[in-house]
C-alpha atoms as a PDB file:
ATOM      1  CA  UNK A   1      82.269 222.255  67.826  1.00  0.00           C
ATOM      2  CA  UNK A   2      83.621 225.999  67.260  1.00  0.00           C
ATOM      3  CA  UNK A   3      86.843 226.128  64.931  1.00  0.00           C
ATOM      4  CA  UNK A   4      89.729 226.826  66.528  1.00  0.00           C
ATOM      5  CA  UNK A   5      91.884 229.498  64.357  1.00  0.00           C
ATOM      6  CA  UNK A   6      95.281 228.036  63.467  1.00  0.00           C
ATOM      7  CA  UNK A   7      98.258 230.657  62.613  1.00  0.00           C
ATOM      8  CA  UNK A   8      99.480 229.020  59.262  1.00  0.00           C
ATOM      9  CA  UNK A   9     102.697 226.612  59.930  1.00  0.00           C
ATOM     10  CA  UNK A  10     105.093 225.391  57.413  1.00  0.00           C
ATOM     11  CA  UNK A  11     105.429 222.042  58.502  1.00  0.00           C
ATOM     12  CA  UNK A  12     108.589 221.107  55.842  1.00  0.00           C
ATOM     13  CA  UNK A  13     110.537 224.157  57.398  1.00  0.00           C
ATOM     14  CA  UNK A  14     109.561 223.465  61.117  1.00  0.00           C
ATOM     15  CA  UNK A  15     110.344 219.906  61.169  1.00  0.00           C
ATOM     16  CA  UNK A  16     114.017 220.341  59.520  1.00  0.00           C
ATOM     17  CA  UNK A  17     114.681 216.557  59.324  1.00  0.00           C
ATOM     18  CA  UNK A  18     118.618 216.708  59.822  1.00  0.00           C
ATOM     19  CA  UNK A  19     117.545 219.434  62.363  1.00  0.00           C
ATOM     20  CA  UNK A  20     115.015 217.497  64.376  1.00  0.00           C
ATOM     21  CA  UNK A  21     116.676 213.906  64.318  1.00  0.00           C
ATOM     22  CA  UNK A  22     119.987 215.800  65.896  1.00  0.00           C
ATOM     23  CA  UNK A  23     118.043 217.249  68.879  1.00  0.00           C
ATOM     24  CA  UNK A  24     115.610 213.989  68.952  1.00  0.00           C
ATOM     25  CA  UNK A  25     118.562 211.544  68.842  1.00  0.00           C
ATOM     26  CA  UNK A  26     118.190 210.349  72.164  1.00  0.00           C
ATOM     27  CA  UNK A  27     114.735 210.931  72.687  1.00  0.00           C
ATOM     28  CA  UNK A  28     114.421 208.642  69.556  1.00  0.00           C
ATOM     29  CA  UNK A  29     117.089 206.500  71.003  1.00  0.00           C
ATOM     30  CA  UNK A  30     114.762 206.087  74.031  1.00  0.00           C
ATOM     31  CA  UNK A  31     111.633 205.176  72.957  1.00  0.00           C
ATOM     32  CA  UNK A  32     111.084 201.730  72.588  1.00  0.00           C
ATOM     33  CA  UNK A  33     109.685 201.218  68.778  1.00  0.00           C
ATOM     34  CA  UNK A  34     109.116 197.645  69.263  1.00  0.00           C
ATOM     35  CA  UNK A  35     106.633 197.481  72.170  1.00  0.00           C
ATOM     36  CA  UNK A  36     105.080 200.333  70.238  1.00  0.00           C
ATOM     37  CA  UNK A  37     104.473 198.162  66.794  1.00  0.00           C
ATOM     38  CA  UNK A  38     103.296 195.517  69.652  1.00  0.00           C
ATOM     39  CA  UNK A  39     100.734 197.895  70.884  1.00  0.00           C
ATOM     40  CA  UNK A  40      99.514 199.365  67.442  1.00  0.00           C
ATOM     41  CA  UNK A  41      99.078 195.455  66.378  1.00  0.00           C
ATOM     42  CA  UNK A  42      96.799 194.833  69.438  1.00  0.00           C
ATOM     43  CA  UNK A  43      95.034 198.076  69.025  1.00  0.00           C
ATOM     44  CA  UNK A  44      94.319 197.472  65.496  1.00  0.00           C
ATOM     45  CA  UNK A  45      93.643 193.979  65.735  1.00  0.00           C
ATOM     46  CA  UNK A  46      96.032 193.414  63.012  1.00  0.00           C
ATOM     47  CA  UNK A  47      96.398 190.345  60.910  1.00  0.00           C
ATOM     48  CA  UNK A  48      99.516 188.622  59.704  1.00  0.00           C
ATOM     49  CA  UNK A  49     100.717 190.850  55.907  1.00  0.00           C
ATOM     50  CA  UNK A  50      97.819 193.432  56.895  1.00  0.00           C
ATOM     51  CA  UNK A  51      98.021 196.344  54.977  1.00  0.00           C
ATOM     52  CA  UNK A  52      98.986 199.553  57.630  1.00  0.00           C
ATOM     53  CA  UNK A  53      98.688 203.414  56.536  1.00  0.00           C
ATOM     54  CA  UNK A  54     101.214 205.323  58.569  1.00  0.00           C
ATOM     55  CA  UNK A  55      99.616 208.999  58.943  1.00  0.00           C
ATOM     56  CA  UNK A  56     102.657 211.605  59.437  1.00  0.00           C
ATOM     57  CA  UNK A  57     105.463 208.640  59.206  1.00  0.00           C
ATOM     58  CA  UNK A  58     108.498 210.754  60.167  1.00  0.00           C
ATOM     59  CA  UNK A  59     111.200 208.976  59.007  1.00  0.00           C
ATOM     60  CA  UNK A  60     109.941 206.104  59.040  1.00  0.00           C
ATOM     61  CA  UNK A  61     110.747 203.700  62.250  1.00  0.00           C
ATOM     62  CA  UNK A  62     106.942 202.672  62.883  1.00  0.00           C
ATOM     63  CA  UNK A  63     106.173 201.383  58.840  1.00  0.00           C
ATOM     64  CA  UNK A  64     109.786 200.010  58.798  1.00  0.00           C
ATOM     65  CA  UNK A  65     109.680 197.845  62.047  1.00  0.00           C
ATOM     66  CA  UNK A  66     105.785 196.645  60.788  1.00  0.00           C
ATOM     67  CA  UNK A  67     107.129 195.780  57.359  1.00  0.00           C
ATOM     68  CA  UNK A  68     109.701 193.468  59.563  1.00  0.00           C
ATOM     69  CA  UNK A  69     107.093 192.033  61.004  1.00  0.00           C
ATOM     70  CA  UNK A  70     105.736 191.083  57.878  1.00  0.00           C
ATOM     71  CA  UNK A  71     102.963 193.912  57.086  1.00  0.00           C
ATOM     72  CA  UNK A  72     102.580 196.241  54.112  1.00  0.00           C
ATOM     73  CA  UNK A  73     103.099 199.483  55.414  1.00  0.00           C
ATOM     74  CA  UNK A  74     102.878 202.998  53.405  1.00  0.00           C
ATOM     75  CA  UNK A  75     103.865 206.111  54.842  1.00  0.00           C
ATOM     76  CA  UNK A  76     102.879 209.613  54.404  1.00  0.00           C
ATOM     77  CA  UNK A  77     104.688 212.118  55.588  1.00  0.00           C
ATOM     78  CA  UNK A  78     105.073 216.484  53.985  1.00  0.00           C
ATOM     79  CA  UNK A  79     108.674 216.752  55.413  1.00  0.00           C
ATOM     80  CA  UNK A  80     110.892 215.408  52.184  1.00  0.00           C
ATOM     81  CA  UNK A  81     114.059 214.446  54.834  1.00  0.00           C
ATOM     82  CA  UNK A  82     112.151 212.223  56.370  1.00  0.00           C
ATOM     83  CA  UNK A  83     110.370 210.480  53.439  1.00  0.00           C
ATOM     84  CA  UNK A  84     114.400 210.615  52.358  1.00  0.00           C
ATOM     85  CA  UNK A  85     116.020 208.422  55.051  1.00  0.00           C
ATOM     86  CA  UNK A  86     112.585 206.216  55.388  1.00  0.00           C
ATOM     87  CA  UNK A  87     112.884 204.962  51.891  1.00  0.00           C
ATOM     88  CA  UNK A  88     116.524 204.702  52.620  1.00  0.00           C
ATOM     89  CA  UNK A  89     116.442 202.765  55.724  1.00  0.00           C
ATOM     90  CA  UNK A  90     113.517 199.829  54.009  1.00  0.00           C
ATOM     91  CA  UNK A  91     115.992 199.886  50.922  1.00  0.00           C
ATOM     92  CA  UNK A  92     119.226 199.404  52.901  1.00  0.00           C
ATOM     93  CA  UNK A  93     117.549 196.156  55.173  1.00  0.00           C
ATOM     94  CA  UNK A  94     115.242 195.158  52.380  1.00  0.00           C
ATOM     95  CA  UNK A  95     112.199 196.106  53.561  1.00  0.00           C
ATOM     96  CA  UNK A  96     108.093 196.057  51.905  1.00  0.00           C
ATOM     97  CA  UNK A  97     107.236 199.273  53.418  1.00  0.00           C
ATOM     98  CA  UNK A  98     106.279 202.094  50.619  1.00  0.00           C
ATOM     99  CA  UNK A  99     106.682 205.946  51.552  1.00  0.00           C
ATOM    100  CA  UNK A 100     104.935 208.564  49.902  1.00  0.00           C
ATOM    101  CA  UNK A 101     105.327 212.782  50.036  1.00  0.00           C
ATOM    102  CA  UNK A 102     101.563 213.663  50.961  1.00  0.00           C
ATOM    103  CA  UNK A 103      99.960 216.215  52.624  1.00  0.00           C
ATOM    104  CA  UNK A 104      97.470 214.631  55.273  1.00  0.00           C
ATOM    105  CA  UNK A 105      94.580 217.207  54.557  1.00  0.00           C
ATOM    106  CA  UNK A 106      94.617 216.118  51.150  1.00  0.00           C
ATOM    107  CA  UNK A 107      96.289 212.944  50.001  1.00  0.00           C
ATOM    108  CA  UNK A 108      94.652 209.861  47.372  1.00  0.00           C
ATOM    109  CA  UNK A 109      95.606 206.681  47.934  1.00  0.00           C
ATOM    110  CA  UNK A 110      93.845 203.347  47.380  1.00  0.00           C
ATOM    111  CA  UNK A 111      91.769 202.278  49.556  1.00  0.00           C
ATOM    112  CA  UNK A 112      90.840 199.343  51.755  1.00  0.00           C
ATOM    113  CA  UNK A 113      93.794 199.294  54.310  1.00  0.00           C
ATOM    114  CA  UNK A 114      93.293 197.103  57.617  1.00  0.00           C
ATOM    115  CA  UNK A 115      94.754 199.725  59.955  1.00  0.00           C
ATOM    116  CA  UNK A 116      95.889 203.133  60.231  1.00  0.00           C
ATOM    117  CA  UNK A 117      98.069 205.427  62.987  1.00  0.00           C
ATOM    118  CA  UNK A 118      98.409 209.166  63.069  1.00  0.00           C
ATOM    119  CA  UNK A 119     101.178 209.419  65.867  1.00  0.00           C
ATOM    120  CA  UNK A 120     103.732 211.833  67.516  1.00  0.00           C
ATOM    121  CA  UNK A 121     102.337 215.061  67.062  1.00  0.00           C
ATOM    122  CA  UNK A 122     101.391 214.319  63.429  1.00  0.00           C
ATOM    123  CA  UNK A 123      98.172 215.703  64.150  1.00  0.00           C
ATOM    124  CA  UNK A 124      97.109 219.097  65.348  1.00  0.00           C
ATOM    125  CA  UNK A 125      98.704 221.719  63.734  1.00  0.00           C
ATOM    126  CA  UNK A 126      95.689 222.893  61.263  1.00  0.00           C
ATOM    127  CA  UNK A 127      92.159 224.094  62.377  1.00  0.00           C
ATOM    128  CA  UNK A 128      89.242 221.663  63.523  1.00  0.00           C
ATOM    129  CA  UNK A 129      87.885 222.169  60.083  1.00  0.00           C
ATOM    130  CA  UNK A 130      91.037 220.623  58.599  1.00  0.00           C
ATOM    131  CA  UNK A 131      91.470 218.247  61.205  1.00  0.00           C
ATOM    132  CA  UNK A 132      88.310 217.176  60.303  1.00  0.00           C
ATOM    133  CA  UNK A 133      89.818 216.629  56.657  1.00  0.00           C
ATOM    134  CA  UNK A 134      93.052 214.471  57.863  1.00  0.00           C
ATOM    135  CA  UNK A 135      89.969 211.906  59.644  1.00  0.00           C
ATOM    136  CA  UNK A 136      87.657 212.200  57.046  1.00  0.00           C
ATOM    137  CA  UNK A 137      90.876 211.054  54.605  1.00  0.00           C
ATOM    138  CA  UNK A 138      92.202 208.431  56.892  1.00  0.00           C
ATOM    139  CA  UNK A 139      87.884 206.877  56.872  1.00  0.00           C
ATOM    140  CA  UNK A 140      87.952 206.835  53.528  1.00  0.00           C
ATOM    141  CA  UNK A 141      91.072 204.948  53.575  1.00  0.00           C
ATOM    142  CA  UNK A 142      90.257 202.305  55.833  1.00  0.00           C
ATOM    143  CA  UNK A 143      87.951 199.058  55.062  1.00  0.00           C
ATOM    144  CA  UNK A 144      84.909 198.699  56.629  1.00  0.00           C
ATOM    145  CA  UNK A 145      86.009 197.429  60.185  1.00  0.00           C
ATOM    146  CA  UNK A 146      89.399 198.449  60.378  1.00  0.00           C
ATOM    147  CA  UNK A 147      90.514 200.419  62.566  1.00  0.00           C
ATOM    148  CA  UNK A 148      92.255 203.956  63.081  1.00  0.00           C
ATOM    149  CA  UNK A 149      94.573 204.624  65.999  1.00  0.00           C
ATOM    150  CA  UNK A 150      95.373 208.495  67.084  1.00  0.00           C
ATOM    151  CA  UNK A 151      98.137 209.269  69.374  1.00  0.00           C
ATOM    152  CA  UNK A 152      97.982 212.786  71.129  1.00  0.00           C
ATOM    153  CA  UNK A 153      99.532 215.209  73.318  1.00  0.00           C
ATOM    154  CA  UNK A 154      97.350 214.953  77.043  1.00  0.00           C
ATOM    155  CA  UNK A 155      95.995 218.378  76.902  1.00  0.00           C
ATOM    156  CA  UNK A 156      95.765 218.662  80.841  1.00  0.00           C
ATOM    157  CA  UNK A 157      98.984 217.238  81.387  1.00  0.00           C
ATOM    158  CA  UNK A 158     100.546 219.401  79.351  1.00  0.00           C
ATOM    159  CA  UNK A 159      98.452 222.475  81.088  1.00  0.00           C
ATOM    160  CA  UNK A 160     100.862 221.402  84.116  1.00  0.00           C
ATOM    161  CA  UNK A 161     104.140 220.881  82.485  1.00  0.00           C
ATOM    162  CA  UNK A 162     106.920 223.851  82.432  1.00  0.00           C
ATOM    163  CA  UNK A 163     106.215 226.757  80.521  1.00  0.00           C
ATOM    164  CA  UNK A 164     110.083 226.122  79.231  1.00  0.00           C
ATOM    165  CA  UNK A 165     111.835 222.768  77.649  1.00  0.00           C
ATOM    166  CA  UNK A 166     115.399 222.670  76.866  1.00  0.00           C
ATOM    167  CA  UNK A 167     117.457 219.556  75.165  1.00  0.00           C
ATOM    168  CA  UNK A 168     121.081 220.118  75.335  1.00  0.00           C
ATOM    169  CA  UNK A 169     123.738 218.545  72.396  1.00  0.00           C
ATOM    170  CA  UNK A 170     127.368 218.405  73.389  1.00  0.00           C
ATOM    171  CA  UNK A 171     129.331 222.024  72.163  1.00  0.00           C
ATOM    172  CA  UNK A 172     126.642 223.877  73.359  1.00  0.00           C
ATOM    173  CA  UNK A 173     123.688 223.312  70.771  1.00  0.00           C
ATOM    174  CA  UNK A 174     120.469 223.696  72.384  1.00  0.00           C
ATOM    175  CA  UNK A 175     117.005 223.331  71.283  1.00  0.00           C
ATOM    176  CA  UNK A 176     114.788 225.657  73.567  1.00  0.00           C
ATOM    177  CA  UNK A 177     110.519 225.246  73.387  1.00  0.00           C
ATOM    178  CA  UNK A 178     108.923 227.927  75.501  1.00  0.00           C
ATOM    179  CA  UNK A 179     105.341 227.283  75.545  1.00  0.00           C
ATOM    180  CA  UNK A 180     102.146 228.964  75.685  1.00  0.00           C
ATOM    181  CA  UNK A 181      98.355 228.180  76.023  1.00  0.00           C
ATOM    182  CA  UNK A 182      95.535 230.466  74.735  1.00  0.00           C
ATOM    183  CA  UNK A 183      92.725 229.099  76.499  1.00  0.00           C
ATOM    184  CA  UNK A 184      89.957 230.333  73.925  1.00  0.00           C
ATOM    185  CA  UNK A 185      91.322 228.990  70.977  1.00  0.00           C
ATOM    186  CA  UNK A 186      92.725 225.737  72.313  1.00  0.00           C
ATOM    187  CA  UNK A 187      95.613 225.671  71.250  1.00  0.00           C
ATOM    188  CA  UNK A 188      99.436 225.729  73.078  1.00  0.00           C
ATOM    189  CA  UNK A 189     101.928 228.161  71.296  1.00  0.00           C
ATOM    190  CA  UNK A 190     105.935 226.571  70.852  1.00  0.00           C
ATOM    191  CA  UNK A 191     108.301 229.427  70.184  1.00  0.00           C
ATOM    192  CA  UNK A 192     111.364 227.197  69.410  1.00  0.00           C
ATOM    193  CA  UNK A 193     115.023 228.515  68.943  1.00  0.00           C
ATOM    194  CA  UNK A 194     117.624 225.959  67.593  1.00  0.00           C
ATOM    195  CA  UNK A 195     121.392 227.124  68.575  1.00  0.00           C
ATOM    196  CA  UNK A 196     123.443 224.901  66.443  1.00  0.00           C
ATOM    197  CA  UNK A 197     127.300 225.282  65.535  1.00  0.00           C
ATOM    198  CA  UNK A 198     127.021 228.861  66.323  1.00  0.00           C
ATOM    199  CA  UNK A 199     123.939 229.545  63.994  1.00  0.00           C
ATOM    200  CA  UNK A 200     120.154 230.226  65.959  1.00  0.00           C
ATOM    201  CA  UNK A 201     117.221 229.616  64.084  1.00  0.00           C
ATOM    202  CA  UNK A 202     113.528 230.459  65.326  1.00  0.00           C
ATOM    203  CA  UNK A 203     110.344 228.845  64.543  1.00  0.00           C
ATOM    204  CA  UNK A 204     106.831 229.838  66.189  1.00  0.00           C
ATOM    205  CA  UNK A 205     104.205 227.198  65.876  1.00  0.00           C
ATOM    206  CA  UNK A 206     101.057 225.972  67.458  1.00  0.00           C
ATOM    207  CA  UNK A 207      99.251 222.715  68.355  1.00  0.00           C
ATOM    208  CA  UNK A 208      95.518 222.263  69.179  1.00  0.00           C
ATOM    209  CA  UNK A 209      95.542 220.366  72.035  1.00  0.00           C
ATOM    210  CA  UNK A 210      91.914 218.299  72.566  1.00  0.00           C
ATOM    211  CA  UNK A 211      90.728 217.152  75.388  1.00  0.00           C
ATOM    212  CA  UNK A 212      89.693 213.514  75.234  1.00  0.00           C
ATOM    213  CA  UNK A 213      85.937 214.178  74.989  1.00  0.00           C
ATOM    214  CA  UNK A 214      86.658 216.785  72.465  1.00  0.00           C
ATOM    215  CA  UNK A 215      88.734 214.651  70.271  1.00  0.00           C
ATOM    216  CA  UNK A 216      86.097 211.526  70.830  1.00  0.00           C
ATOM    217  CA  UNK A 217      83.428 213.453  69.311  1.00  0.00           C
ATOM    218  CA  UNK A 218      85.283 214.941  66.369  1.00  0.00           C
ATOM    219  CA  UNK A 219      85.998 211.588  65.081  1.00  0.00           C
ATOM    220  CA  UNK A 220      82.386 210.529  66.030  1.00  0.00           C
ATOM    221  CA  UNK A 221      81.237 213.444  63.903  1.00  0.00           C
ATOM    222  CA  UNK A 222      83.683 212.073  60.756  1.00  0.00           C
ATOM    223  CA  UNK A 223      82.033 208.319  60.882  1.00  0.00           C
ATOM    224  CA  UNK A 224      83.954 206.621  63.082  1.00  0.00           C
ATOM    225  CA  UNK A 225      83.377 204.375  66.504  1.00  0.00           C
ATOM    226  CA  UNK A 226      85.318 205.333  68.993  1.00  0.00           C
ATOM    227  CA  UNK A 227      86.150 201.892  70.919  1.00  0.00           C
ATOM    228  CA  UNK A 228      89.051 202.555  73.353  1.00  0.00           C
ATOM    229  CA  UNK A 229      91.407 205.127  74.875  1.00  0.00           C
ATOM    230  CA  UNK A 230      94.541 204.655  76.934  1.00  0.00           C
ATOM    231  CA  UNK A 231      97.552 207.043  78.468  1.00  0.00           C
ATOM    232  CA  UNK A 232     100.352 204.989  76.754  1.00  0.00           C
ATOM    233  CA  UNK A 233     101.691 202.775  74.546  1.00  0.00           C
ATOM    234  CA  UNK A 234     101.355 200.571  77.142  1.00  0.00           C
ATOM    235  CA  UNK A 235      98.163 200.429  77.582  1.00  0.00           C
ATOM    236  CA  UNK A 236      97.809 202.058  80.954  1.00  0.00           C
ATOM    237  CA  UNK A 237      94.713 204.118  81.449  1.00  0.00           C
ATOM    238  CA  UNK A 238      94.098 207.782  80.621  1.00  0.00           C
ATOM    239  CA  UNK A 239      95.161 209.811  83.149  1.00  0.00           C
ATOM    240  CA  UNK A 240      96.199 213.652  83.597  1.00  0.00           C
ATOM    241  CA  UNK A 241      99.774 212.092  84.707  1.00  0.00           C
ATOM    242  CA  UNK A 242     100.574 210.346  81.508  1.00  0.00           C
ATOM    243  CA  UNK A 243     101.695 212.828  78.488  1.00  0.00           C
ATOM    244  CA  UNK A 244      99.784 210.935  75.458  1.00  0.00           C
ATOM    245  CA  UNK A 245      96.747 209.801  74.868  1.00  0.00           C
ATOM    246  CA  UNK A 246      96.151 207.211  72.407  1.00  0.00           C
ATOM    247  CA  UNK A 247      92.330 207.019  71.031  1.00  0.00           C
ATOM    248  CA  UNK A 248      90.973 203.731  68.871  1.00  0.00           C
ATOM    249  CA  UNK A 249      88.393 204.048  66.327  1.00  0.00           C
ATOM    250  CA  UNK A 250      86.405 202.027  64.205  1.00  0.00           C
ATOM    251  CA  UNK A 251      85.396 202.304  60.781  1.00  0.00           C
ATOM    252  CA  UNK A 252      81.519 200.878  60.615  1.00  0.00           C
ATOM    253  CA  UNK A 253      81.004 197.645  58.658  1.00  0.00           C
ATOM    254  CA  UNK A 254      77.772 199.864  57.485  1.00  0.00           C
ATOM    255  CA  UNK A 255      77.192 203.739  57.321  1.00  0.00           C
ATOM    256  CA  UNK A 256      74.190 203.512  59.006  1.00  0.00           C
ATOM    257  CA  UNK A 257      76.337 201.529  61.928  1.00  0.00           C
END
């Protein structure tokens, strides 16, 4: 698989996390966390108290509503705001779930977990090569058998979606993506401008958007078993209709597997 060059992105400055949660409030409002821990259970077969590694946590709502449901999350996350009001939120209702400031190309922790989950647009922003890196990590994280679960933008759905997004905050604040594809690297462009209280602030960025069979064999390359796919949290099929697409892989109870 050829590299695909990745413009360097500060991920800590892109994702503001006071920033983002104000233009994601009712996004975030909207999506329904709690049919999503139901699906990343099934998915990763997990086990009452299983131990869960939360790859790109954002603040937090996936590890905190597991750790209510009685599993040992930790999360990982580069974007200190978020790790902030994560730890804040499983302190304040008395939650087990651990957070940690970690880069995903290079983090240590201890390994052996049941289950992990990379989702949101946690992943994509480097290189293959370093994408390689955040699955050869999250393998060497994972006991034999469990069970890895990667949540991704659907590259040809987004191929068809408008070339401009806008979400509008009462007073005027906008937060306006327009987008871009570069066909020979793979990878759609975001040239974002935040307008809030009268101040604009731009960020460019980029995400390498895989196809499925693309993404399949990168983690088959990095030692896993790819098992299932699906276009949603709730488990509907892939499709070039359905904006995600959620892959489940396998860590071999042998390397030679």
């Amino acid at each position: 698989m050829t590299p695909a060059a990745a413009p360097p992105t500060d991920i800590a400055a892109l994702f503001d996390a006071d920033e983002y949660l104000y233009f994601m409030a009712q996004t975030l409002a909207d999506e329904q966390t709690a049919a999503q821990c139901s699906f990343i259970e099934r998915s990763l077969a997990l086990q009452p108290a299983s131990r869960v590694l939360d790859l790109g946590c954002g603040h937090g709502r996936h590890s905190n509503e597991l750790a209510r449901r009685g599993h040992r999350p930790l999360g990982l996350d580069i974007v200190p705001g978020f790790i902030e009001q994560a730890r804040a939120e499983a302190a304040r209702d008395g939650l087990a779930s651990e957070f940690q400031l970690a880069d995903l190309r290079r983090f240590e922790v201890t390994p052996g977990f049941d289950g992990a989950a990379c989702l949101f647009d946690a992943f994509g922003y480097d290189d293959d090569l370093q994408h390689g890196r955040i699955i050869d990590n999250a393998l060497a994280a994972l006991r034999p058998g469990g069970r890895l679960l990667l949540d991704v933008r659907t590259r040809e759905y987004m191929l068809r979606a408008p070339a401009v997004n806008i979400v509008e905050r009462d007073g005027g604040d906008m937060m306006i993506d327009r987008f871009h594809f570069d066909i020979e690297s793979g990878r759609l462009t975001d040239r974002r401008t935040c307008l809030r209280g009268g101040r604009m602030r731009e960020t460019v960025f980029s995400v390498r958007l895989y196809a499925y069979t693309e993404l399949r064999a990168l983690l088959m390359a990095h030692g896993f078993r790819v098992l299932q796919a699906f276009g949603g949290f709730d488990g509907a099929p892939l499709s070039v209709a359905r904006p995600r697409t959620l892959v489940v892989a396998e860590k071999p109870e042998s390397p030679w597997a």
